[in-house]
PDB file of N, CA and C in Angstrom:
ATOM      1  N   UNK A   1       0.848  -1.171   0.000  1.00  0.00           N
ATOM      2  CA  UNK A   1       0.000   0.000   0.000  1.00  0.00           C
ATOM      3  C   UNK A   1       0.897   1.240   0.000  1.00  0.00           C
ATOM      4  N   UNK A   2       0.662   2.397  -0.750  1.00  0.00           N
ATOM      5  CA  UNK A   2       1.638   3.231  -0.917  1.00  0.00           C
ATOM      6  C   UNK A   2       1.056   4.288  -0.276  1.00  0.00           C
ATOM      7  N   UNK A   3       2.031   5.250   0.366  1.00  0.00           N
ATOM      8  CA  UNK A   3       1.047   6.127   1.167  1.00  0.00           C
ATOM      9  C   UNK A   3       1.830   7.352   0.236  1.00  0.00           C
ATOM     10  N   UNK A   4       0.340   8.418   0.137  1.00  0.00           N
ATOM     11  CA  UNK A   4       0.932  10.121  -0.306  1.00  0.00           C
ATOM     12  C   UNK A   4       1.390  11.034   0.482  1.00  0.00           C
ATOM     13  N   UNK A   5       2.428  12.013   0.198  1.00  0.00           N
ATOM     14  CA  UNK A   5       3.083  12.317   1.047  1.00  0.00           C
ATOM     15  C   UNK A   5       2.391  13.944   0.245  1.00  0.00           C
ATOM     16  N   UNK A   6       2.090  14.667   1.459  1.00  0.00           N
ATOM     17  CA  UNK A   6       1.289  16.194   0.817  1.00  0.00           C
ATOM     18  C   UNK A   6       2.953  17.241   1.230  1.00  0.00           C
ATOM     19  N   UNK A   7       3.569  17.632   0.782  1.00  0.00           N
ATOM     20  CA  UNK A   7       4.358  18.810   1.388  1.00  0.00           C
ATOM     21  C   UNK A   7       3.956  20.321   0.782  1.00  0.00           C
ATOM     22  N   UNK A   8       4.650  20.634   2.484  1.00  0.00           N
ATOM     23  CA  UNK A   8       4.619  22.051   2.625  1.00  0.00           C
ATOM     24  C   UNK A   8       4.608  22.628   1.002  1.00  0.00           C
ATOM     25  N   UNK A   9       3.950  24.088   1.048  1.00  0.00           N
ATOM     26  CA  UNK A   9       4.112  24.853   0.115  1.00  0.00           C
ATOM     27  C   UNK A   9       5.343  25.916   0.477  1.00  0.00           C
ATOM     28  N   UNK A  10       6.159  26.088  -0.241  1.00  0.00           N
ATOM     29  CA  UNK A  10       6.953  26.851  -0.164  1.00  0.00           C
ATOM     30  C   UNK A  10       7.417  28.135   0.349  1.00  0.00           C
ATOM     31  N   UNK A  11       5.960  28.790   0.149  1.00  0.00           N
ATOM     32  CA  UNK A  11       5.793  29.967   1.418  1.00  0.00           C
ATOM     33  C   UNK A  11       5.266  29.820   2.562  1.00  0.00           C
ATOM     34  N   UNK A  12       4.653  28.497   2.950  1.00  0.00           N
ATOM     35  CA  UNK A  12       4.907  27.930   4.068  1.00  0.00           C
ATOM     36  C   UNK A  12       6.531  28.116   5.168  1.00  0.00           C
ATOM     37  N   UNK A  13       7.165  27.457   4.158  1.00  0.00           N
ATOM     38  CA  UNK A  13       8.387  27.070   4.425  1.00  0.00           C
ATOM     39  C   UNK A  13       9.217  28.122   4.941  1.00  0.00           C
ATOM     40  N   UNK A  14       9.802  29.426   3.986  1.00  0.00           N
ATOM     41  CA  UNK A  14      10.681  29.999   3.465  1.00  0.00           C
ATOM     42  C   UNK A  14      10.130  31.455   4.120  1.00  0.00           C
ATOM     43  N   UNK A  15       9.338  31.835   3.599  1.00  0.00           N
ATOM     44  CA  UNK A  15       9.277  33.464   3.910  1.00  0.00           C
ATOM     45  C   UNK A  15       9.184  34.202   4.995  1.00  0.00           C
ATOM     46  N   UNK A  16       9.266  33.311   6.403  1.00  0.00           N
ATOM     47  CA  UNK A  16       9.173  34.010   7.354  1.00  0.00           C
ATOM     48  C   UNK A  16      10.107  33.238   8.832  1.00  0.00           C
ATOM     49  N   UNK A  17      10.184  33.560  10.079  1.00  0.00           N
ATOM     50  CA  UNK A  17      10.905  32.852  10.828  1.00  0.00           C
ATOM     51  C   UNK A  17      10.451  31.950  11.454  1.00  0.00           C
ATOM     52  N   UNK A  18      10.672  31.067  11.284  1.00  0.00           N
ATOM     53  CA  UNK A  18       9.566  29.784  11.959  1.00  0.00           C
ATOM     54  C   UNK A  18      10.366  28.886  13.081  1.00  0.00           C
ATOM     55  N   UNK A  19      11.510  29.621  13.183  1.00  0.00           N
ATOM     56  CA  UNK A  19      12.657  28.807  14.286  1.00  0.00           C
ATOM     57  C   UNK A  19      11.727  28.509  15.847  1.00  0.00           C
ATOM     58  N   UNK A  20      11.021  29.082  15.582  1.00  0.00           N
ATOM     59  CA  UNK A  20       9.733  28.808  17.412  1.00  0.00           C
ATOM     60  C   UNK A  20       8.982  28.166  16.825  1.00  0.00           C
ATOM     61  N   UNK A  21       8.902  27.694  15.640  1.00  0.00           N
ATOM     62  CA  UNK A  21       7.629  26.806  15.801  1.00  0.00           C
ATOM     63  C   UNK A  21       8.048  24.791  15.291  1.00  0.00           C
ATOM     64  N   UNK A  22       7.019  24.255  15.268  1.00  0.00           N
ATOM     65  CA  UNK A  22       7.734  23.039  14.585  1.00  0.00           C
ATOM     66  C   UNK A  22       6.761  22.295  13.292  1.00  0.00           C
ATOM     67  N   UNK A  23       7.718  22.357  12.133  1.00  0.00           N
ATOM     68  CA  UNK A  23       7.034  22.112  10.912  1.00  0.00           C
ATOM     69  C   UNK A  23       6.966  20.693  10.664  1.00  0.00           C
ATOM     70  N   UNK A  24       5.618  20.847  10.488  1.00  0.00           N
ATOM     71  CA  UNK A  24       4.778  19.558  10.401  1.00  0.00           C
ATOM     72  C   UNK A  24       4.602  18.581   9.165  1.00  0.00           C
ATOM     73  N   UNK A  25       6.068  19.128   8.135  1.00  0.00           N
ATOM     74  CA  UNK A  25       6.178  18.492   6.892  1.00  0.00           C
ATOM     75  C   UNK A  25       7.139  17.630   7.273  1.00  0.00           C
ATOM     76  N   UNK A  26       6.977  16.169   7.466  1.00  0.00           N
ATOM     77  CA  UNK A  26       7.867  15.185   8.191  1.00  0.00           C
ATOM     78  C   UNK A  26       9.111  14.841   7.268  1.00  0.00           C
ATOM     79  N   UNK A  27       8.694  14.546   5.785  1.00  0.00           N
ATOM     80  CA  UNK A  27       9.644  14.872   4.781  1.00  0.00           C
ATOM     81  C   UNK A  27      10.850  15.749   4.628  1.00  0.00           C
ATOM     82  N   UNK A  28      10.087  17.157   4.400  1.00  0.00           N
ATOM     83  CA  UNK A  28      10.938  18.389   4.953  1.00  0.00           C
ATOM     84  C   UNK A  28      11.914  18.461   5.962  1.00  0.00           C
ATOM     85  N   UNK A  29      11.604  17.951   7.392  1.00  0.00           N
ATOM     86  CA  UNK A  29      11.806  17.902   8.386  1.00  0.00           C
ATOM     87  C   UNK A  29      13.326  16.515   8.678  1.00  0.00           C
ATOM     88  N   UNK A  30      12.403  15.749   7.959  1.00  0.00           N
ATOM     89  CA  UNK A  30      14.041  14.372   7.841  1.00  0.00           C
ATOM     90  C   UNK A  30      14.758  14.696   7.130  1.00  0.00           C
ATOM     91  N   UNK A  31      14.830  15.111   5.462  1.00  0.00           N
ATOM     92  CA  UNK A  31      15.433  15.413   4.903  1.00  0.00           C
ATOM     93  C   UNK A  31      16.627  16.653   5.674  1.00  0.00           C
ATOM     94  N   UNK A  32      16.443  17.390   6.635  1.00  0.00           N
ATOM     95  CA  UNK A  32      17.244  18.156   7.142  1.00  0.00           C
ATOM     96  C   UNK A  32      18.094  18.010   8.075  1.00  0.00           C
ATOM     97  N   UNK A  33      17.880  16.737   8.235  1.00  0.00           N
ATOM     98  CA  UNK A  33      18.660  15.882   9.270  1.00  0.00           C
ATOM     99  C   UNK A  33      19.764  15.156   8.847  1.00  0.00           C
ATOM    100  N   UNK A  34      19.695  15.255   7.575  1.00  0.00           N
ATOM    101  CA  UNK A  34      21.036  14.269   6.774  1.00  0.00           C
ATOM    102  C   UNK A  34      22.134  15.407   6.510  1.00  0.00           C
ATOM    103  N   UNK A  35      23.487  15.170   7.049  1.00  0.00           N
ATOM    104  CA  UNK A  35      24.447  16.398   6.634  1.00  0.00           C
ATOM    105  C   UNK A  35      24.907  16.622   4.916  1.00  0.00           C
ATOM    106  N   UNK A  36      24.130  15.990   4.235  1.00  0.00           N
ATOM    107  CA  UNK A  36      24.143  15.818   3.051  1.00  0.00           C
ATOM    108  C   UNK A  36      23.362  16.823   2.437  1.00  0.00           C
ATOM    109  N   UNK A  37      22.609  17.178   2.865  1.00  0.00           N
ATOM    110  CA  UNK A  37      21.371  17.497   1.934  1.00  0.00           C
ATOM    111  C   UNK A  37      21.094  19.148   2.713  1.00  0.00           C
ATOM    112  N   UNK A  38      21.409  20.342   2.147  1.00  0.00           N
ATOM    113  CA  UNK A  38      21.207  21.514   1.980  1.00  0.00           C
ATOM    114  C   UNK A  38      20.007  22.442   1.856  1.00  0.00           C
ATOM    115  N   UNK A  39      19.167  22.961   2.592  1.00  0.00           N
ATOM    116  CA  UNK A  39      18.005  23.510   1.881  1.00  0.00           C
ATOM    117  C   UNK A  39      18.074  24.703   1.094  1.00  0.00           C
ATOM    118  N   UNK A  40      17.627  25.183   0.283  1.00  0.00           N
ATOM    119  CA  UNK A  40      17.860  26.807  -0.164  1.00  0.00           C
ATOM    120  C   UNK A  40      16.361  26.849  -0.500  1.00  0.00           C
ATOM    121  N   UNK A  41      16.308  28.233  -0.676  1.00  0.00           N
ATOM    122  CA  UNK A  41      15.127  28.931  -0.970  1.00  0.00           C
ATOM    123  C   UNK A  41      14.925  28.906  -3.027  1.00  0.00           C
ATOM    124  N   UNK A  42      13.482  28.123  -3.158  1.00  0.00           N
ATOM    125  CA  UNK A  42      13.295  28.481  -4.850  1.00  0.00           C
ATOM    126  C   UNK A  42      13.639  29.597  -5.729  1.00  0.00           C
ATOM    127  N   UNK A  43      14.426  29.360  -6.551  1.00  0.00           N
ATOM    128  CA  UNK A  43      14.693  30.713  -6.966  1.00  0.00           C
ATOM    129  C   UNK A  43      13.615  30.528  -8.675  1.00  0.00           C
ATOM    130  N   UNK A  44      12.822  31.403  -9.018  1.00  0.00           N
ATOM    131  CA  UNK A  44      11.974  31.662  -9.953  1.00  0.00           C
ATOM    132  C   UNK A  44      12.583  31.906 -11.299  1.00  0.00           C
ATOM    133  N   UNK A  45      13.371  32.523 -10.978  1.00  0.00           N
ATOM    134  CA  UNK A  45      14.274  33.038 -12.662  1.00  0.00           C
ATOM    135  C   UNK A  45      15.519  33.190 -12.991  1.00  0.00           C
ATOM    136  N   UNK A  46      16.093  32.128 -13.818  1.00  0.00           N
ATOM    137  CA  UNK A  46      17.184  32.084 -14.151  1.00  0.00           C
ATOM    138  C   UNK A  46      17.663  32.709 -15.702  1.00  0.00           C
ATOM    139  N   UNK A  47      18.762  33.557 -15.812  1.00  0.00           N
ATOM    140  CA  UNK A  47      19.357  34.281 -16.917  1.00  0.00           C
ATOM    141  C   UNK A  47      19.835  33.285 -17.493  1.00  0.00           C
ATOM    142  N   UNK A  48      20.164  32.820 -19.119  1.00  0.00           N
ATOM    143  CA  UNK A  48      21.179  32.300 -19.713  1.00  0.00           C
ATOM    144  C   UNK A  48      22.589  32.666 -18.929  1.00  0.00           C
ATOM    145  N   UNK A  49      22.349  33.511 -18.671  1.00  0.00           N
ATOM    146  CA  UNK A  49      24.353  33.548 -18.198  1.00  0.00           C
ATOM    147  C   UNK A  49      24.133  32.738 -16.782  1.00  0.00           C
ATOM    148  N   UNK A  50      23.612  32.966 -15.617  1.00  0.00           N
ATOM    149  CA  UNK A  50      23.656  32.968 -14.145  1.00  0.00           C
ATOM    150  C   UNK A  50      23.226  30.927 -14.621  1.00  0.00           C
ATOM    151  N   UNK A  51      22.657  30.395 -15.682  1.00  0.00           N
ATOM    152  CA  UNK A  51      22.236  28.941 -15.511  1.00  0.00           C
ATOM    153  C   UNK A  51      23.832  28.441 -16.334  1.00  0.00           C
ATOM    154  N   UNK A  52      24.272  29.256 -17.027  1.00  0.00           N
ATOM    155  CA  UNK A  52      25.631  28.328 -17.559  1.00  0.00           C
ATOM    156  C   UNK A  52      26.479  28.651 -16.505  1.00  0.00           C
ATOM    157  N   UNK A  53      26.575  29.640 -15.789  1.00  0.00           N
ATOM    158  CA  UNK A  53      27.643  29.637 -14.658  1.00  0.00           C
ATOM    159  C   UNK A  53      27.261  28.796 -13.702  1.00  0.00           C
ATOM    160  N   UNK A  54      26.039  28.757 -13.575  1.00  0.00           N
ATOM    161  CA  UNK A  54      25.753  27.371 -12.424  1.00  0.00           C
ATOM    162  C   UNK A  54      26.457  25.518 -12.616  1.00  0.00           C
ATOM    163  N   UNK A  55      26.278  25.445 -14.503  1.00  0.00           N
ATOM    164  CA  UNK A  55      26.518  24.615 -14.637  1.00  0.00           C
ATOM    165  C   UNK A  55      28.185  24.255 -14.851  1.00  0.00           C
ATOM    166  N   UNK A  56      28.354  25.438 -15.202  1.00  0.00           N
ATOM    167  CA  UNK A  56      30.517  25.442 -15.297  1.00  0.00           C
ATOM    168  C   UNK A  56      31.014  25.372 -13.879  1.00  0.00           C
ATOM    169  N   UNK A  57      30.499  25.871 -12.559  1.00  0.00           N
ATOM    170  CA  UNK A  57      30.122  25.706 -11.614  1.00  0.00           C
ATOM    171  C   UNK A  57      30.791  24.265 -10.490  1.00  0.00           C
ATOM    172  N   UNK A  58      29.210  24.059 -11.093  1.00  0.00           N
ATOM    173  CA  UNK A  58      28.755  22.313 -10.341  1.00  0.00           C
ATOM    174  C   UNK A  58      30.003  21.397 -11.258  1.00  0.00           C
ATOM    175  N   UNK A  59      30.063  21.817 -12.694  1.00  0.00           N
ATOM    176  CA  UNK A  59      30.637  20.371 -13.627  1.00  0.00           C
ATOM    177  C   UNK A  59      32.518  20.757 -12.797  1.00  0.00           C
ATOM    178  N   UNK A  60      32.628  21.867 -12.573  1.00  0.00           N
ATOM    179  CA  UNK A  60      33.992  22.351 -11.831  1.00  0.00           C
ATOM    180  C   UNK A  60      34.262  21.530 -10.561  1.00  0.00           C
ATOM    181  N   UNK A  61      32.981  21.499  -9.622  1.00  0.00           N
ATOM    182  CA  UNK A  61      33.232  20.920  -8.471  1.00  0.00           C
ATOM    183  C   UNK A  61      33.316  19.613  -8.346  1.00  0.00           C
ATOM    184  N   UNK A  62      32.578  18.937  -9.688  1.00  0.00           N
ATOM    185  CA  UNK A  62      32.747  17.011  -9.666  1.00  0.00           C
ATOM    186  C   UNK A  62      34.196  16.932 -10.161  1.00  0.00           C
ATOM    187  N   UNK A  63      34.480  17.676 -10.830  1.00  0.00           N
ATOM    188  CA  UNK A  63      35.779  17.173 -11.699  1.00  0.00           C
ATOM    189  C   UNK A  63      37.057  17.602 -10.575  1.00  0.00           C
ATOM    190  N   UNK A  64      36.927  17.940  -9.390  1.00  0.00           N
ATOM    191  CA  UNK A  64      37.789  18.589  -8.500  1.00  0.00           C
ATOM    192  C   UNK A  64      37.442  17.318  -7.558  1.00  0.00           C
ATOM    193  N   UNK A  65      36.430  17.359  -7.108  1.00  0.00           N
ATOM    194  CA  UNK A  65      35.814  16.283  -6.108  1.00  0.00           C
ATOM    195  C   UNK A  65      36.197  14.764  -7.027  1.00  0.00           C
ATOM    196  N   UNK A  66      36.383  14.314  -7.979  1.00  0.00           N
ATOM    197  CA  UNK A  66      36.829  12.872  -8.404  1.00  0.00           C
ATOM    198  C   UNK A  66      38.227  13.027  -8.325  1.00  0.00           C
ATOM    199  N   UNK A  67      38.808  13.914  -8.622  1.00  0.00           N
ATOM    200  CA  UNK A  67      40.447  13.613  -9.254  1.00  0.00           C
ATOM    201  C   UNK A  67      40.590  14.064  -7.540  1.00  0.00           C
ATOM    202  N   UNK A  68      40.056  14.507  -6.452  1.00  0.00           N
ATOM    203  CA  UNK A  68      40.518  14.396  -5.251  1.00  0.00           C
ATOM    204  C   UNK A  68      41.006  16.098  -5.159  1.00  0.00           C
ATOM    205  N   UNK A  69      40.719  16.659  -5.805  1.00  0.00           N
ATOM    206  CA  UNK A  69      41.371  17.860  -5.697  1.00  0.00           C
ATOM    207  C   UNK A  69      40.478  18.956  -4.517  1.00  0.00           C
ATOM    208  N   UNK A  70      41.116  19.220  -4.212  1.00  0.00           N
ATOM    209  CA  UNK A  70      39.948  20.539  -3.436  1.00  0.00           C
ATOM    210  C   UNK A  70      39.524  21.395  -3.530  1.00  0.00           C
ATOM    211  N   UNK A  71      38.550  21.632  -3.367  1.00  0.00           N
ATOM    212  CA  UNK A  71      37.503  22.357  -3.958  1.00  0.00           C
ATOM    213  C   UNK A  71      36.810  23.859  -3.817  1.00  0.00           C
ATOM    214  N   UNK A  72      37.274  25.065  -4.218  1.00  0.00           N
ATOM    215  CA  UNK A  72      37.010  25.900  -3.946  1.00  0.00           C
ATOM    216  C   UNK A  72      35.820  26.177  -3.241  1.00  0.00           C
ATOM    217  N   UNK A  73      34.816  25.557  -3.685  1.00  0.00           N
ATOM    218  CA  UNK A  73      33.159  25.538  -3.468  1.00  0.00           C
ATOM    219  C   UNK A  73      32.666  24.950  -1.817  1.00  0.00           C
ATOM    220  N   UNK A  74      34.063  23.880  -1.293  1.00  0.00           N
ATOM    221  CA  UNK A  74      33.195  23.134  -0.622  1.00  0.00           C
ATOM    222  C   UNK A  74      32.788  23.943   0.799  1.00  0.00           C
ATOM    223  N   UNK A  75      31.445  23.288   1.421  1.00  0.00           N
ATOM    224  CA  UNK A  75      31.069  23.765   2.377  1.00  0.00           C
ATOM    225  C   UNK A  75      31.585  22.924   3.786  1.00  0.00           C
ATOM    226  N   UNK A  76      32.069  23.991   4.826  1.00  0.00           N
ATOM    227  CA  UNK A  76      32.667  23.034   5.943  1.00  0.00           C
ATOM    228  C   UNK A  76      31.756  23.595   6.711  1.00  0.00           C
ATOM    229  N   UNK A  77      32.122  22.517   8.149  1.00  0.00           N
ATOM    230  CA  UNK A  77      31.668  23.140   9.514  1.00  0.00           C
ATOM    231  C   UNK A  77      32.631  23.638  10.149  1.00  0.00           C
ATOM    232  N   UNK A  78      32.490  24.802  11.193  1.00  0.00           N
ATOM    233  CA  UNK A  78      33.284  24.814  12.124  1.00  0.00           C
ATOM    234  C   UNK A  78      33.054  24.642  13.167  1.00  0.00           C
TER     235      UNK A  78
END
């Protein structure tokens, strides 16, 4: 039996401070628990230039991240 999963709408989510409260999108909510997985806010409109720099980008950071190299991009903790 497959169950549906309804999530949050996005301005639910995003547009305001919700750090006092607790969001009831369980999805949302696990997914943020993995140090893997990043949230950002939807962005609506992308330029030809700002989507090829995204992608020279990302294809920059695999090809740094396989050959072991380090990575300008990466995100640490402190």
């Amino acid at each position: 039996m497959s169950r549906q999963h309804q999530l949050c709408s996005e301005s639910e989510l995003f547009f305001e401070d919700l750090s006092n409260q607790i969001i009831q999108d369980d999805v949302f909510m696990r997914l943020t628990t993995f140090p893997n997985v990043l949230v950002t806010s939807h962005q609506v409109f992308f330029t030809h230039e700002a989507m090829e720099n995204i992608a020279i980008t990302t294809l920059s950071n695999l090809a740094d991240f396989e050959a072991g190299r380090d990575c300008p991009n990466a995100l640490t903790f402190s």
